[in-house]
Every structure is written in C-alpha cells, then in structure tokens.
N, C-alpha and C. Protein backbone atom coordinates (compact mmCIF):
# COMPACT_ATOMS: atom_id res chain seq x y z
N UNK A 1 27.89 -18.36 -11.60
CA UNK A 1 26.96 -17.81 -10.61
C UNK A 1 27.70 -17.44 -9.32
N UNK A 2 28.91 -18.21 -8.88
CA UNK A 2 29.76 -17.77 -7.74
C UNK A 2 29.94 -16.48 -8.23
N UNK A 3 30.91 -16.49 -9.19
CA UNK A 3 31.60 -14.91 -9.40
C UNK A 3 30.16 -14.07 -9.11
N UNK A 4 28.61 -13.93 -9.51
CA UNK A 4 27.97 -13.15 -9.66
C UNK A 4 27.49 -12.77 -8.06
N UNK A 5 27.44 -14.05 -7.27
CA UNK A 5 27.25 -14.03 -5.98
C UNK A 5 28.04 -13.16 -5.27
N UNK A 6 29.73 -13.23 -5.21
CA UNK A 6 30.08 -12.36 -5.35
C UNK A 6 30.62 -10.67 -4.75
N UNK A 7 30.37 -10.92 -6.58
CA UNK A 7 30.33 -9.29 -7.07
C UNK A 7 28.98 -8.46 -6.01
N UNK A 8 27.79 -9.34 -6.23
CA UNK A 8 26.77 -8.76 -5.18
C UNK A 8 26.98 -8.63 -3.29
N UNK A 9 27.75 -9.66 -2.84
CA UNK A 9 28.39 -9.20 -1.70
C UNK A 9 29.34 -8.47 -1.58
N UNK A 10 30.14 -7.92 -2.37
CA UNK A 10 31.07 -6.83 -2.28
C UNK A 10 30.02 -5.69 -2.66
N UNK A 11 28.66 -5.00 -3.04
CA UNK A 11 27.93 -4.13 -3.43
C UNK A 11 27.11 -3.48 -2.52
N UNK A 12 27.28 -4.95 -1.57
CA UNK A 12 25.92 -4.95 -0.56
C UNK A 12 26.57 -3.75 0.56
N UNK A 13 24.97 -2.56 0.58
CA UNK A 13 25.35 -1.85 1.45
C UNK A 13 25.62 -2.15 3.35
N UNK A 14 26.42 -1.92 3.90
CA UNK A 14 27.29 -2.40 5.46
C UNK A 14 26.18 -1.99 6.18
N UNK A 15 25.31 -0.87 5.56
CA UNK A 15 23.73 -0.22 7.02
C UNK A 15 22.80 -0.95 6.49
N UNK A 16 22.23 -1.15 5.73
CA UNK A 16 20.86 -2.16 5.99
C UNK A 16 20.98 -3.38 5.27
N UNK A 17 22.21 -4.21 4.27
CA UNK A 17 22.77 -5.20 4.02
C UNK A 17 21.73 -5.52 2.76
N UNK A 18 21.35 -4.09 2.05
CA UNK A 18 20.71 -4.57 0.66
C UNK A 18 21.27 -4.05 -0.23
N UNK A 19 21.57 -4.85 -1.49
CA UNK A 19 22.10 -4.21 -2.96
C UNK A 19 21.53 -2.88 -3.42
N UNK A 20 22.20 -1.95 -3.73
CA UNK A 20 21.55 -0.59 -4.16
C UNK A 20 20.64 -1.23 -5.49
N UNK A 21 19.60 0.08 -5.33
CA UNK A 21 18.53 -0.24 -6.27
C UNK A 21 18.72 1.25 -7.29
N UNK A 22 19.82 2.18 -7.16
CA UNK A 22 19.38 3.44 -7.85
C UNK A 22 21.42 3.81 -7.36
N UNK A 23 21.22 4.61 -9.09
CA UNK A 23 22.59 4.82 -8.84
C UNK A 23 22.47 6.00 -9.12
N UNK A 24 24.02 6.94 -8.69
CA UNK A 24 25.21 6.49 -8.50
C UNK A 24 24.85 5.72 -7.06
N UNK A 25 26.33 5.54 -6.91
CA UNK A 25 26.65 4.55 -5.72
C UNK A 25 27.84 5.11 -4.82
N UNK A 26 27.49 5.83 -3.87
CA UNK A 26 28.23 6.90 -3.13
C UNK A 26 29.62 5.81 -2.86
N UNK A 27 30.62 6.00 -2.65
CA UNK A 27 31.96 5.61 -1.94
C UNK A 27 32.89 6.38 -1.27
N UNK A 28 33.16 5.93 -0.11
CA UNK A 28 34.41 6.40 0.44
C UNK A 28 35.58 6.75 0.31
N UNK A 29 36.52 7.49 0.34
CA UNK A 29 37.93 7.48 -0.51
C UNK A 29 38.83 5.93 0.15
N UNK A 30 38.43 5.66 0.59
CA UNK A 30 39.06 3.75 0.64
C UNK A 30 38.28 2.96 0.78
N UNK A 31 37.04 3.29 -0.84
CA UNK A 31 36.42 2.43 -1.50
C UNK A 31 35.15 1.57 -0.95
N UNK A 32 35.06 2.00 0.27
CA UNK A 32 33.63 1.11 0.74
C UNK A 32 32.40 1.73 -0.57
N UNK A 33 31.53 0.81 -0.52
CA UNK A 33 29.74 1.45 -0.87
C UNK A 33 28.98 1.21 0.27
N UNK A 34 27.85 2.17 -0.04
CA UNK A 34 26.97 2.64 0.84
C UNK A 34 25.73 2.87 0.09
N UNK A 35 24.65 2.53 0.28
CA UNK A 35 23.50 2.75 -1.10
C UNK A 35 23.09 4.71 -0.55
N UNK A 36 22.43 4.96 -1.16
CA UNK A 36 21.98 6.66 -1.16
C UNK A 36 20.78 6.71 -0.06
N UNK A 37 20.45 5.71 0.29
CA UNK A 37 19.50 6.15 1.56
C UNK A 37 19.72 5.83 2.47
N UNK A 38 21.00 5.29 2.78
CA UNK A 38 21.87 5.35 4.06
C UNK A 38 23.15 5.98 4.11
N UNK A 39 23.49 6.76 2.98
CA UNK A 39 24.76 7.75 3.19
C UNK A 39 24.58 8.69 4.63
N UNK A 40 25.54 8.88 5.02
CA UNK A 40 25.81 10.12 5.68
C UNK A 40 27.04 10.60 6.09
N UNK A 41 27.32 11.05 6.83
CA UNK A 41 28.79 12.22 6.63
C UNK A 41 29.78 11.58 6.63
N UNK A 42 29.78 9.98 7.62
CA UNK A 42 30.75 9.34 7.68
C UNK A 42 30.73 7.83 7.31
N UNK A 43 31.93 7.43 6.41
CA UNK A 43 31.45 5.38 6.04
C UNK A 43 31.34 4.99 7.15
N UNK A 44 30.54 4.16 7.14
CA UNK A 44 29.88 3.50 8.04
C UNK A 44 30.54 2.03 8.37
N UNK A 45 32.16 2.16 7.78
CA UNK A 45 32.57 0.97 7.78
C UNK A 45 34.09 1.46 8.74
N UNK A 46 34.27 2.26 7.77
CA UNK A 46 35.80 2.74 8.37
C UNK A 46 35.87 4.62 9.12
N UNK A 47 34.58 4.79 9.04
CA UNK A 47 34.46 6.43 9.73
C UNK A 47 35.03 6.98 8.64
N UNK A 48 35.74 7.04 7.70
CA UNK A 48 36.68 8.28 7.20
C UNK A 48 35.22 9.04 6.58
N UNK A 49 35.35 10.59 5.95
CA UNK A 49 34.12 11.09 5.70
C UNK A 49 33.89 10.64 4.46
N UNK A 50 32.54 10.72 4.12
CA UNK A 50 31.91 10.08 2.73
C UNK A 50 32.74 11.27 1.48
N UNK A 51 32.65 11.92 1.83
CA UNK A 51 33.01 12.96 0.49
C UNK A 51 31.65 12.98 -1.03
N UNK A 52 31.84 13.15 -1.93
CA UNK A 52 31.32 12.88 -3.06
C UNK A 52 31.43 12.10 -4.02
N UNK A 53 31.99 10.95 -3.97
CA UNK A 53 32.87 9.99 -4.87
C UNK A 53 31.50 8.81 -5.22
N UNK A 54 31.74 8.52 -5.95
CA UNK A 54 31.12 7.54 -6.78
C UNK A 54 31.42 6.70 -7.64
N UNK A 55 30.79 5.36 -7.11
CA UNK A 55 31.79 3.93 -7.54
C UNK A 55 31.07 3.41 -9.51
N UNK A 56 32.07 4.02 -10.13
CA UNK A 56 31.44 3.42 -11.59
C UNK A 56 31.44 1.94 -11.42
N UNK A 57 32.14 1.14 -11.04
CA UNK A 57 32.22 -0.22 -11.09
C UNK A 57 30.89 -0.66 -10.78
N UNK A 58 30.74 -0.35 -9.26
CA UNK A 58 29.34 -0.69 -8.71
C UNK A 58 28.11 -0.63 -9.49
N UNK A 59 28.47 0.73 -10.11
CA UNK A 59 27.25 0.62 -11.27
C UNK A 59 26.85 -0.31 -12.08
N UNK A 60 28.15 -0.37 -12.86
CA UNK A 60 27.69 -1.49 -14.11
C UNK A 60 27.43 -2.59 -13.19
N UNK A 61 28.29 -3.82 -12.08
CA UNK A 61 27.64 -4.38 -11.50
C UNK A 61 26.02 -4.13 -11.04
N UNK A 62 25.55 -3.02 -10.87
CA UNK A 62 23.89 -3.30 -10.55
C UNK A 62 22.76 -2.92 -11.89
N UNK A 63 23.58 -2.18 -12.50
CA UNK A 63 23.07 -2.38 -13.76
C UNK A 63 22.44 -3.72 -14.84
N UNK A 64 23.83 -4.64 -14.26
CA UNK A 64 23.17 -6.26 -15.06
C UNK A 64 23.34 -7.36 -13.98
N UNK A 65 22.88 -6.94 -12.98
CA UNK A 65 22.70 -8.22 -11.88
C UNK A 65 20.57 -7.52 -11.72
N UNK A 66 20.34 -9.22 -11.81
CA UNK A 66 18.85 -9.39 -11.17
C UNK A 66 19.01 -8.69 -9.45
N UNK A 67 17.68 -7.84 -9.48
CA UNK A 67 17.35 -7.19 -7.95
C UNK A 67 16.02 -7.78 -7.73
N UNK A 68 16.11 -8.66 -5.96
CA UNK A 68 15.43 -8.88 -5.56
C UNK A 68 14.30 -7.59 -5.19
N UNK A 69 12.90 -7.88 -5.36
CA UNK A 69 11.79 -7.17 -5.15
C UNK A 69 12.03 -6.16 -3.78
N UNK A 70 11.70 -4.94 -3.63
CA UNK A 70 11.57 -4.93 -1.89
C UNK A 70 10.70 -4.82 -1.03
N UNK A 71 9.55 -5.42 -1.47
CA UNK A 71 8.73 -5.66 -0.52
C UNK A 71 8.45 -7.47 0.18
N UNK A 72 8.12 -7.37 1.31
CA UNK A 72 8.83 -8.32 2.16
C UNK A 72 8.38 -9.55 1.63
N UNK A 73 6.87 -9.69 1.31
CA UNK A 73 6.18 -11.10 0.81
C UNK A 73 6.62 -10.99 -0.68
N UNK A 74 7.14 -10.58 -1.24
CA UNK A 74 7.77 -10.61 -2.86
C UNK A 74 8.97 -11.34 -3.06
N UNK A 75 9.05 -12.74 -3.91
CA UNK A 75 10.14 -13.23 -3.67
C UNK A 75 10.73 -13.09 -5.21
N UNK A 76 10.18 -12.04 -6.16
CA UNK A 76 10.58 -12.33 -7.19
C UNK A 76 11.86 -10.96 -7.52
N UNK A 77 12.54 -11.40 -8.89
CA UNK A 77 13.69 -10.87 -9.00
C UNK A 77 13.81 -10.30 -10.23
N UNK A 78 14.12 -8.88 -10.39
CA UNK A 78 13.59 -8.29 -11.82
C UNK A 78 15.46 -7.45 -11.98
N UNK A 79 15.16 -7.05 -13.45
CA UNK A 79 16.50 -6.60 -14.06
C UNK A 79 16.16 -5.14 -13.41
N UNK A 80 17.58 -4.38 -13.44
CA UNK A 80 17.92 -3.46 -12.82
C UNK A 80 16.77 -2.34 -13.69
N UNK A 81 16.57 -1.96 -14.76
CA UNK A 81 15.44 -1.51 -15.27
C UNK A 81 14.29 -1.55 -15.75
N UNK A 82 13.85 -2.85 -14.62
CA UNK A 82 12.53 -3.05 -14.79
C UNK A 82 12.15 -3.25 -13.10
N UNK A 83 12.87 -3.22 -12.38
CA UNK A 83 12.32 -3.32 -11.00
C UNK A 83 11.59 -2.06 -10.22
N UNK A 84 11.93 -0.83 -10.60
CA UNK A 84 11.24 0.47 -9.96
C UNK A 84 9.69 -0.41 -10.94
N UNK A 85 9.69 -0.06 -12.00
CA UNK A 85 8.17 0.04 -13.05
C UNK A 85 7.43 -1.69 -11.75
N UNK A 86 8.18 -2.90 -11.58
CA UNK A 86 7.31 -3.79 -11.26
C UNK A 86 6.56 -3.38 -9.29
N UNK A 87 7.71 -2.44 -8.87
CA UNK A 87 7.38 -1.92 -7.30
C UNK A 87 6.15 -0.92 -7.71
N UNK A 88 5.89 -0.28 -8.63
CA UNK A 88 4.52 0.09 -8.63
C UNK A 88 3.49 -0.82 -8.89
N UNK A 89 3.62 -1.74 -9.24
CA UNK A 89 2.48 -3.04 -9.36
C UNK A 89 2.27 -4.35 -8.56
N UNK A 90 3.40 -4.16 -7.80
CA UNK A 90 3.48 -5.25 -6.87
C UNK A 90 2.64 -5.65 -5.92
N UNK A 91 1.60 -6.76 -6.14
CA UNK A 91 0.71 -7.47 -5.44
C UNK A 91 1.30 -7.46 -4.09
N UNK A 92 2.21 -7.13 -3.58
CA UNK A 92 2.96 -7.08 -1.90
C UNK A 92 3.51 -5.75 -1.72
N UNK A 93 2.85 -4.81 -2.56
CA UNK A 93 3.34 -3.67 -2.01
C UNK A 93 2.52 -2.66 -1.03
N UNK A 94 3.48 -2.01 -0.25
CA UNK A 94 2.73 -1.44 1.15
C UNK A 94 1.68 -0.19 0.53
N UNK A 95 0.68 -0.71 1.35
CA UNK A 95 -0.53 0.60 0.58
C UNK A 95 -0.94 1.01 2.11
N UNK A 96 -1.73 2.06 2.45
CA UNK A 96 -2.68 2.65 3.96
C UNK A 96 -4.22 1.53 3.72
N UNK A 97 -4.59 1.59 4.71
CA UNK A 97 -5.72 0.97 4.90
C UNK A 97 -6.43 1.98 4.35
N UNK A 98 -7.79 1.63 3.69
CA UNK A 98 -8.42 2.77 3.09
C UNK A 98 -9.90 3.74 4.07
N UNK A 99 -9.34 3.10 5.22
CA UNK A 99 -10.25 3.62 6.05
C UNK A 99 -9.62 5.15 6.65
N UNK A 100 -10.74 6.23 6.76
CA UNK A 100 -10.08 7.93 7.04
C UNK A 100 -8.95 7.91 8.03
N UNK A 101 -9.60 6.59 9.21
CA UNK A 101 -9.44 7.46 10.35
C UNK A 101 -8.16 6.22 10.82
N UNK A 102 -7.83 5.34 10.04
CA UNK A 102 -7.11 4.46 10.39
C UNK A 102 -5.39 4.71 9.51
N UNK A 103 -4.19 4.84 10.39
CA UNK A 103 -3.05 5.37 9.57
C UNK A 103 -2.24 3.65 9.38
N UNK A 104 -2.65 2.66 9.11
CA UNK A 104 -1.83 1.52 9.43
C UNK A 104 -1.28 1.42 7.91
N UNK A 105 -0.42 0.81 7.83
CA UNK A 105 0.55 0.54 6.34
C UNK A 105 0.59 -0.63 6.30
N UNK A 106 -0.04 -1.51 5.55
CA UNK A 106 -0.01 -3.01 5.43
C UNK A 106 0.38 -3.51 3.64
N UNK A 107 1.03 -4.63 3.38
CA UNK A 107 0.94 -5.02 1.73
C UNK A 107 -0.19 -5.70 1.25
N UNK A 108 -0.27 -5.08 0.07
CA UNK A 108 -1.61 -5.31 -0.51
C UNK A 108 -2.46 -6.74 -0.11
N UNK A 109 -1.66 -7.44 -0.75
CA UNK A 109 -1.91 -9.15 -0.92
C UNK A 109 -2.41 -9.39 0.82
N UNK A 110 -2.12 -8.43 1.87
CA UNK A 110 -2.76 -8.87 2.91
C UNK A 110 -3.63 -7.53 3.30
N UNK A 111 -4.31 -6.88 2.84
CA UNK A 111 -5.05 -5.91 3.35
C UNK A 111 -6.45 -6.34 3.33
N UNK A 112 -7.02 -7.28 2.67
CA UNK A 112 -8.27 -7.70 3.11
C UNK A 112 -8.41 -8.40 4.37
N UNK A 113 -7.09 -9.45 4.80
CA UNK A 113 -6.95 -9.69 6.34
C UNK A 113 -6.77 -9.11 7.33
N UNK A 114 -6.36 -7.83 7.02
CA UNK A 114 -6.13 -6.72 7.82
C UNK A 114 -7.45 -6.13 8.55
N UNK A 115 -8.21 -6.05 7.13
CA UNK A 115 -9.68 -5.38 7.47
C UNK A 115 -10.16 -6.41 7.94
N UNK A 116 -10.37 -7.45 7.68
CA UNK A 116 -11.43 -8.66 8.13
C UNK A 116 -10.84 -9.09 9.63
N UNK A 117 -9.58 -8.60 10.27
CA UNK A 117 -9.34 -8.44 11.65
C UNK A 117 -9.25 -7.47 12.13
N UNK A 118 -9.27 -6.40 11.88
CA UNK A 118 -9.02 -4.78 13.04
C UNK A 118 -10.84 -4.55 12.58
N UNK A 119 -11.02 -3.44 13.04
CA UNK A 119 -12.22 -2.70 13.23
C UNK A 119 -12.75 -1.79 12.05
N UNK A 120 -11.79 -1.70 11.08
CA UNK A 120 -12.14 -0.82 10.12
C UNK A 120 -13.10 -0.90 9.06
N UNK A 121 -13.37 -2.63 9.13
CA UNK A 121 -14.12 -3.06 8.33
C UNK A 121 -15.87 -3.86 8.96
N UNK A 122 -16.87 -3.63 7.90
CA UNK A 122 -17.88 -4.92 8.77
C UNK A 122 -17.35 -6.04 8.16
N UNK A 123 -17.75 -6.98 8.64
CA UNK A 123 -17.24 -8.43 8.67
C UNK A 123 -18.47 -9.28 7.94
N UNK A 124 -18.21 -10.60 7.50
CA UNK A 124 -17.13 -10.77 7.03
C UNK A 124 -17.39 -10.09 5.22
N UNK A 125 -15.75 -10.59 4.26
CA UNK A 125 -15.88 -9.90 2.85
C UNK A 125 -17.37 -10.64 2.39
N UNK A 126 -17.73 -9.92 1.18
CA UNK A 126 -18.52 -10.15 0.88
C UNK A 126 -18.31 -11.04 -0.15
N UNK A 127 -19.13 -12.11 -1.31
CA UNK A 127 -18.25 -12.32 -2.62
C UNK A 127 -19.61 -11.98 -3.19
N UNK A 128 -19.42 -11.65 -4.12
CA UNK A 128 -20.73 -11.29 -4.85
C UNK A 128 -20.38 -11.50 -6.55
N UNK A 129 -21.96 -11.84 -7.25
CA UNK A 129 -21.74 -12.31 -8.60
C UNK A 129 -22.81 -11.34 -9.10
N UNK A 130 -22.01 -11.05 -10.42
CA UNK A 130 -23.29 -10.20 -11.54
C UNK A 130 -24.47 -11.14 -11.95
N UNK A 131 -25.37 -10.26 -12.18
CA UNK A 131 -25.92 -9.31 -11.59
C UNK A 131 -26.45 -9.44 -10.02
N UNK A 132 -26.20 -8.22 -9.17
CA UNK A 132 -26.33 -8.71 -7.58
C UNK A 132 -26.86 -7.04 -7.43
N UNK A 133 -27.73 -6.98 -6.06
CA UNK A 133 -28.14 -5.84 -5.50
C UNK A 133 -27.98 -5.91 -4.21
N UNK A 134 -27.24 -5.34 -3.62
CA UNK A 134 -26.78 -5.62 -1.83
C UNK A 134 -27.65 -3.86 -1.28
N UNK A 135 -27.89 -4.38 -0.41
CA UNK A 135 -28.49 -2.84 0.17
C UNK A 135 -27.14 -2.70 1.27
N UNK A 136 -26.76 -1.47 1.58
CA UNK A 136 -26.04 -0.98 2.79
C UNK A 136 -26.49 -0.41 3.31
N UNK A 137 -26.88 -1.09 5.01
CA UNK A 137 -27.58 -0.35 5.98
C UNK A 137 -26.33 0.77 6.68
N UNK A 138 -26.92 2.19 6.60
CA UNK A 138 -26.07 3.36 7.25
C UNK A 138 -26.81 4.05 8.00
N UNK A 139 -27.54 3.39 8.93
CA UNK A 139 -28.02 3.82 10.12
C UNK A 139 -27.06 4.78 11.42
N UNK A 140 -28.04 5.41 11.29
CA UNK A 140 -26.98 6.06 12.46
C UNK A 140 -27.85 6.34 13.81
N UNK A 141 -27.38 6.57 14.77
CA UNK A 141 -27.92 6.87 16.36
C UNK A 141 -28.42 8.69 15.68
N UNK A 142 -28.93 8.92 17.03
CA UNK A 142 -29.70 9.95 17.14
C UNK A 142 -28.45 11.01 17.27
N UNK A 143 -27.08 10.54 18.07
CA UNK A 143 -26.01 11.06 18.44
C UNK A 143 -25.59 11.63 16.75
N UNK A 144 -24.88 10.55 16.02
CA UNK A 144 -24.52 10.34 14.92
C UNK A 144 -25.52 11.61 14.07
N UNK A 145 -26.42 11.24 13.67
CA UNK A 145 -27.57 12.32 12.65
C UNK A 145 -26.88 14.19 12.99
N UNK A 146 -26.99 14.14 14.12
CA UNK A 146 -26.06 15.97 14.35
C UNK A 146 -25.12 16.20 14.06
N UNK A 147 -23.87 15.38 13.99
CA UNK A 147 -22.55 15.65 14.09
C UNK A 147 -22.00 15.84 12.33
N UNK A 148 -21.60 16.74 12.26
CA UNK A 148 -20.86 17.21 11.28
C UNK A 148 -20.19 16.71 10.82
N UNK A 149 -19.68 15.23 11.03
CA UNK A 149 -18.74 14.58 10.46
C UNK A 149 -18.96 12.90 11.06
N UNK A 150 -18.62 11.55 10.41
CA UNK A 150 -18.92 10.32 10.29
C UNK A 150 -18.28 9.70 9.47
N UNK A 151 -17.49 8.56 10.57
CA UNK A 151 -17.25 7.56 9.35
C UNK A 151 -17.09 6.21 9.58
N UNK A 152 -17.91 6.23 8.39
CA UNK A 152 -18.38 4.57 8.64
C UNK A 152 -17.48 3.39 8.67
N UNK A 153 -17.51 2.28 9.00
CA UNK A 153 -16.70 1.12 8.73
C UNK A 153 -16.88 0.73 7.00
N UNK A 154 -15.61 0.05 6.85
CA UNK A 154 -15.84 -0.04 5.51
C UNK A 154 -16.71 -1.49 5.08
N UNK A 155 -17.39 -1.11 3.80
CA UNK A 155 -18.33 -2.42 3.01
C UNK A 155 -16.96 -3.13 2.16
N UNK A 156 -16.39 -4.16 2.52
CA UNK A 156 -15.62 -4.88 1.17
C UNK A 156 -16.16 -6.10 0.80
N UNK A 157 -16.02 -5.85 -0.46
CA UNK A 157 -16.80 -7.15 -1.44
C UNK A 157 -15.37 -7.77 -2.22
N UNK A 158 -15.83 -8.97 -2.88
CA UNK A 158 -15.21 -9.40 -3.65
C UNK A 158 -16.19 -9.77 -5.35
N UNK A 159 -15.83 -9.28 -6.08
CA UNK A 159 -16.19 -8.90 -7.72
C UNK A 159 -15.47 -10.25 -8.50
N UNK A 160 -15.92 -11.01 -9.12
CA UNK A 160 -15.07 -11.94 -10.43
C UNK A 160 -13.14 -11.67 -9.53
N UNK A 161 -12.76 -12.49 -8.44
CA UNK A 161 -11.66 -12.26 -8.43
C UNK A 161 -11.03 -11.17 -7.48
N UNK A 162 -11.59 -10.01 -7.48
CA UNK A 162 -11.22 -8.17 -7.04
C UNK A 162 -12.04 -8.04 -6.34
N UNK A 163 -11.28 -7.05 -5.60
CA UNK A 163 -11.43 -6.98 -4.20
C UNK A 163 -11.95 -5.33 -4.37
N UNK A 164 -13.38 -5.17 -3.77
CA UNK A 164 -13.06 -3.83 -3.42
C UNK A 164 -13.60 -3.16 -2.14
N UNK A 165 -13.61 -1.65 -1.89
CA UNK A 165 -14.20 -1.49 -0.32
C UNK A 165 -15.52 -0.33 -0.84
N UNK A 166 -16.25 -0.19 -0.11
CA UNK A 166 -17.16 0.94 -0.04
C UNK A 166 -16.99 1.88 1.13
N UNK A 167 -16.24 2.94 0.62
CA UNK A 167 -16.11 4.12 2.00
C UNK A 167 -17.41 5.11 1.90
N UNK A 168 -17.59 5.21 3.25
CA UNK A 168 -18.86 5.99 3.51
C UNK A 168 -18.20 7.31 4.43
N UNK A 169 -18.50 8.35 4.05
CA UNK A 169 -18.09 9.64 5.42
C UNK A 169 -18.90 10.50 5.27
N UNK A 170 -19.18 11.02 6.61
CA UNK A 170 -19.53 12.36 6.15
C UNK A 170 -18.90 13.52 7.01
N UNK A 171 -18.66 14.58 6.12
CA UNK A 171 -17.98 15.90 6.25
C UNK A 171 -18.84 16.79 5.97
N UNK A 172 -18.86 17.91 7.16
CA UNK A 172 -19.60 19.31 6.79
C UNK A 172 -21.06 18.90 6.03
N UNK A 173 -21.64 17.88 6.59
CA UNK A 173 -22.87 17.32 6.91
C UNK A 173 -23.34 16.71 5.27
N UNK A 174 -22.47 16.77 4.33
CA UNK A 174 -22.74 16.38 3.61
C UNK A 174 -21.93 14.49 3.37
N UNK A 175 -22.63 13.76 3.21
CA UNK A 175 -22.15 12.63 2.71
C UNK A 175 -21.65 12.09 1.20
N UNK A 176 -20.19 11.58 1.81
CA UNK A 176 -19.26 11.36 0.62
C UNK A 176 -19.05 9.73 0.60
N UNK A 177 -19.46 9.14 -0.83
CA UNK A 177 -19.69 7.96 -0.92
C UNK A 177 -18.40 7.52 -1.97
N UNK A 178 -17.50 6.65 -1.58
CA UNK A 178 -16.07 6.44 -2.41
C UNK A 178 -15.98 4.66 -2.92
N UNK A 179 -15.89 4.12 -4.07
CA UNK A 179 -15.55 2.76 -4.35
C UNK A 179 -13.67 2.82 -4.07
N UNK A 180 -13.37 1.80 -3.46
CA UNK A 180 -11.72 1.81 -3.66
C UNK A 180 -11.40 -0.06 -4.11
N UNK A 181 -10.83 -0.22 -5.17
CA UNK A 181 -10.74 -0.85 -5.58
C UNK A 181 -9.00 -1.30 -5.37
N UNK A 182 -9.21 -2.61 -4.61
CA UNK A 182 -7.83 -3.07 -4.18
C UNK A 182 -7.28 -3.96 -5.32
N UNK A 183 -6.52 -3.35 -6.11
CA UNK A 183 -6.02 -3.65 -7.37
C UNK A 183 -4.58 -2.85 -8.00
N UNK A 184 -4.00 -3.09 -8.61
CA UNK A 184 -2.96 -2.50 -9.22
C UNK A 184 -3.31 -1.51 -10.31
N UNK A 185 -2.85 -0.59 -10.62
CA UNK A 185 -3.11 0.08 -11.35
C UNK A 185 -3.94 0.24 -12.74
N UNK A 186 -2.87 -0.97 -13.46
CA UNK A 186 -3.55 -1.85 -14.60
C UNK A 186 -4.54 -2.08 -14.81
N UNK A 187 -5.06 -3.40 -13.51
CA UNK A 187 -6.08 -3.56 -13.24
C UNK A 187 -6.98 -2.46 -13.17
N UNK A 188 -6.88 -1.99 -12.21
CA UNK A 188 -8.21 -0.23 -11.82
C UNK A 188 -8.40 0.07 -13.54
C-alpha cells in the first residue's frame, strides 16, 4: 500500500492537488503531470511550456489505482472505470435548487436543508403516507392575478423514503404545474 500511496503522490496534479480522473495525462518535457483541467501554456511547476506530451506511465497508474469520489460529502472510492458512471448517481452530487428564480448549486443529500432554510421553499417538508390528499393553497393577491408571470415557493414532501418538490409558475398567464423528484436517476 506504501508503494501505491506513492505512485499516487507522484500523479497528483501541483494546481489543485487531485489525482487525474480522465486521461491522457498532459506532461512537460521534464516530466511533471498536470491533470487536463488545469493545463495551460506553461508547467505549473517548472514554467517550461506544456507542449503536447503525454505521460503513458501515469496512465496505467490511474487506470488501476481506486479514485476518490469528487464530490465533497462523498467519502467513497471507485475503480478508474466505474467512477464517471457512480458521479452521475451520487447521493452528494451538486444539483441547482429546483426553484426558477433561485441559481444556488448545493449536493443533493443536502438540498432539502437548503430549501427548509432559504426562502424557496414553504416550510416545514412534508412526510406523507399512501393513500393521502393534501390540498395546495395558491392564492394569490389581487397584484399577483394580472401579472403575466409567478412563481411560487416550492411544496416538498417526503413519499416512502423520497423526497420530492411541487413547482408551481406561471408564464404568459398560463400556469405550469412540475413534480421534481429529488432522486437519482435509477430511482426517478
């Protein structure tokens, strides 16, 4: 496990100090690495220019070394071709709040705390069991009824486990009613 320890600190890119996740693996002509989303004209270790060179070694090293997850609350560690497929399913991966008018980027596993503290949501989640009938009051002011466009705070419930939201808007006076279901793909 030393030697493997390592091989992974000699890999680790010098600009943001993480193991490349996608190869090739750019190098310097006196051999530094650099992962591909921090290349640029010059190594970042010794200035000389990057050129086009590419480290086969590095490869096979990331090829059969375990890669930590990259999202921040994820502590788990997947093989070099199975870690892109588990970052699309990752219970900690960064999603938008599902509200129109709100641009915030939060990870999943915390986006119901997100809503149940900022404004985007009414308060508090709901939990609800089959069979259930909830009415949603969408009252609006006298202001609200004219305006061509509205959007509501979101309804989130919780289902057997799952989490989901009820988006309400309206555009060009017509109202658009959306389920978003905070779940992984699979799941959905």
């Amino acid at each position: 496990e030393n030697f493997v320890d390592q091989l992974k600190e000699k890999i680790e890119c010098p600009v943001c100090l993480e193991i490349p996740q996608t190869v090739p693996v750019p190098v310097c002509p006196n051999g530094h690495l650099v992962c591909n989303e921090c290349k640029d004209d010059a190594c970042p270790t010794c200035r000389v220019g990057m050129g086009d060179a590419k480290s086969l070694l590095a490869v096979t090293v990331i090829e059969n070394i375990d890669h930590r997850c990259k999202f921040v609350d994820c502590e788990g560690f997947f093989p070099f071709d199975k870690i892109e497929e588990h970052a699309k399913d990752c219970c900690h991966r960064t999603v938008s709040c599902p509200h129109s008018k709100c641009n915030v980027k939060v990870g999943l596993s915390k986006l119901l705390d997100y809503l149940n503290d900022e404004k985007c949501s009414f308060l508090p989640v709901m939990t609800v069991k089959v069979p259930a009938v909830k009415t949603l009051n969408l009252s609006t002011k006298e202001r609200g009824r004219n305006a061509t466009s509205l959007y509501y705070k979101l309804f989130t419930f919780t289902l057997e486990d799952i989490s989901f939201c009820i988006k309400v808007e309206k555009r060009d006076w017509i109202y658009h009613f959306y389920v978003v279901m905070l779940a992984s793909e699979e799941v959905c």
